[in-house]
N, C-alpha and C. Protein backbone atom coordinates (compact mmCIF):
# COMPACT_ATOMS: atom_id res chain seq x y z
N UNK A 1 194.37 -154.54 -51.87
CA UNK A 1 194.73 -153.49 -50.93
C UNK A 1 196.26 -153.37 -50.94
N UNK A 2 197.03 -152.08 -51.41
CA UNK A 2 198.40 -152.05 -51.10
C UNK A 2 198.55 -152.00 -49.53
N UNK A 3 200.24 -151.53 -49.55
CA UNK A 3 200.88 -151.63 -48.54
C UNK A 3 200.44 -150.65 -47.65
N UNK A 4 200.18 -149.33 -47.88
CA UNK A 4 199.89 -148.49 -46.89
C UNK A 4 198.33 -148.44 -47.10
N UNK A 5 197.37 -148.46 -47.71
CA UNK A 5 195.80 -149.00 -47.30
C UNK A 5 196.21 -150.14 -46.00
N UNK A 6 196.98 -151.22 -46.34
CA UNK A 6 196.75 -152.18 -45.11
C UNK A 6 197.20 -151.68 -43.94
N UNK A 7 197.90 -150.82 -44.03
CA UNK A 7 198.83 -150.27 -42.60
C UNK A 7 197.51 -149.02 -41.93
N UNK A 8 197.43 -148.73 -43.13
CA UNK A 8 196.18 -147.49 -42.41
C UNK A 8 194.90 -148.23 -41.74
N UNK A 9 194.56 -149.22 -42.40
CA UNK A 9 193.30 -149.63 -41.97
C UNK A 9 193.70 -150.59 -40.60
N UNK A 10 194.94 -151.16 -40.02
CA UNK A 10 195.36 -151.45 -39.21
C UNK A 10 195.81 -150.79 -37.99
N UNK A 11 196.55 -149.62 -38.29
CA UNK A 11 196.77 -148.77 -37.17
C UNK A 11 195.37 -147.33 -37.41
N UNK A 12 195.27 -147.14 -38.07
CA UNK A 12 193.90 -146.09 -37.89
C UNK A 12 192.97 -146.81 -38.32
N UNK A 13 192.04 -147.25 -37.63
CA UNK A 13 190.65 -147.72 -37.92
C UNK A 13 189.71 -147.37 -38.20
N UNK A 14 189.73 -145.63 -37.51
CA UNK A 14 188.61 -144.87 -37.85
C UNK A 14 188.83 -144.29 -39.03
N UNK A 15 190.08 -144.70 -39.98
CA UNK A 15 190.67 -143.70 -40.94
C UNK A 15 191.23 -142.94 -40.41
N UNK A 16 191.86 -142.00 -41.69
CA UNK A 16 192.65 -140.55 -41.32
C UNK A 16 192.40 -139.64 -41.90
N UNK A 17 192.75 -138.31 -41.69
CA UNK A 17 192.04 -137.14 -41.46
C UNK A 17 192.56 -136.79 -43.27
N UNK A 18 192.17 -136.16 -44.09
CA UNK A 18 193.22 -135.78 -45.41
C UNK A 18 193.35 -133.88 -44.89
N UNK A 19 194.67 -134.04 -45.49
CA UNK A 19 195.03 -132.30 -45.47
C UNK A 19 196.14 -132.31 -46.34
N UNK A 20 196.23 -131.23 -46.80
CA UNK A 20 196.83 -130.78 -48.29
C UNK A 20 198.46 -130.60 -47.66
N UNK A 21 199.31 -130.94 -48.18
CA UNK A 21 201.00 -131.03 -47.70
C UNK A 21 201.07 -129.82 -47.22
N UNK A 22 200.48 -128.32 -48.66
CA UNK A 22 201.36 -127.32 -48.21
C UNK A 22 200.66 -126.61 -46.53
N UNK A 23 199.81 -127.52 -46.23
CA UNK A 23 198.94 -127.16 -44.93
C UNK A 23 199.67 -127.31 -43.70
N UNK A 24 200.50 -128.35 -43.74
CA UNK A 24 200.87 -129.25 -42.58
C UNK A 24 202.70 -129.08 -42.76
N UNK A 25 203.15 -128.87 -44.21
CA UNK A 25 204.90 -128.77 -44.06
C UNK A 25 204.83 -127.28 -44.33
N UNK A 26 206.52 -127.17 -43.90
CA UNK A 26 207.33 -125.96 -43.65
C UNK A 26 208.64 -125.86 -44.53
N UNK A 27 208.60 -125.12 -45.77
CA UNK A 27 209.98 -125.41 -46.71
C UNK A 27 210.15 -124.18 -46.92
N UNK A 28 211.34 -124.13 -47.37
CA UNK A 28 212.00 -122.81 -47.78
C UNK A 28 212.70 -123.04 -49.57
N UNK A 29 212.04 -122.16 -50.18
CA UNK A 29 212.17 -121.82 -51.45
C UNK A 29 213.49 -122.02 -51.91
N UNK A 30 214.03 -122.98 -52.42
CA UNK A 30 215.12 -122.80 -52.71
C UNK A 30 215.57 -122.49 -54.11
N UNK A 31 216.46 -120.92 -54.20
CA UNK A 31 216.74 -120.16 -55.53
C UNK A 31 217.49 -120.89 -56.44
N UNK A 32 217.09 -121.07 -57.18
CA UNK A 32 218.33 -122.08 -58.50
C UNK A 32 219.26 -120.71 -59.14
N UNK A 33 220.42 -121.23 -59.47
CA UNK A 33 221.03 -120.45 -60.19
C UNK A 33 221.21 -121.45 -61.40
N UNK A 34 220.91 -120.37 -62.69
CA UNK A 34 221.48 -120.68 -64.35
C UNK A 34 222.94 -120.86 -64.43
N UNK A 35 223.36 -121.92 -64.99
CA UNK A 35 224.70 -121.81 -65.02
C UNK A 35 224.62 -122.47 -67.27
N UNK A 36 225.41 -122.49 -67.60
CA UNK A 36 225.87 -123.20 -68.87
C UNK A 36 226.03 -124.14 -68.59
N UNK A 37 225.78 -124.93 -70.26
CA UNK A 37 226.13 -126.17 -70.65
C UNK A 37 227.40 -126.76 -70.07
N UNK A 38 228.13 -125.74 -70.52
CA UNK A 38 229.57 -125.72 -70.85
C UNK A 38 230.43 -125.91 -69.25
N UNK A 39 230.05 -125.05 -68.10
CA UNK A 39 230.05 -125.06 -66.68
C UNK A 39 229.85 -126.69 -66.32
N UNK A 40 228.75 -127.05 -66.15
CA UNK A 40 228.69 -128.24 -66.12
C UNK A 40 229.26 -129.20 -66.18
N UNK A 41 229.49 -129.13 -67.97
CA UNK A 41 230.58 -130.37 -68.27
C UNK A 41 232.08 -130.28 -67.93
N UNK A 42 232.33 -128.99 -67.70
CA UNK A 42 233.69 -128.88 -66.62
C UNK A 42 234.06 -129.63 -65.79
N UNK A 43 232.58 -129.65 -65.31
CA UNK A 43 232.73 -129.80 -63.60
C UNK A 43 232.53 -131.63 -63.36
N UNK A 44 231.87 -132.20 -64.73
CA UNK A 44 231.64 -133.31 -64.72
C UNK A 44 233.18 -133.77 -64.47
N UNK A 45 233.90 -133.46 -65.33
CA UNK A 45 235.40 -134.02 -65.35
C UNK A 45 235.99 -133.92 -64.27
């Protein structure tokens, strides 16, 4: 039994309920921008 089986079967006894993440969280899409190789390694320096 891992770490969270033992914790579940300890604090929830009756088990727990399953539901799908995007059911239960709230995120906001976040837009990527393309930049270059070249940008990058600028910025590394």
């Amino acid at each position: 039994m891992n770490r969270i089986e033992k914790l579940i079967s300890e604090l929830c006894p009756d088990g727990v309920e399953y539901e799908k993440l995007r059911e239960v969280l709230e995120h906001e899409q976040i837009k990527r921008v393309p930049h270059s190789e070249a940008e990058f390694e600028d910025r590394k320096n």
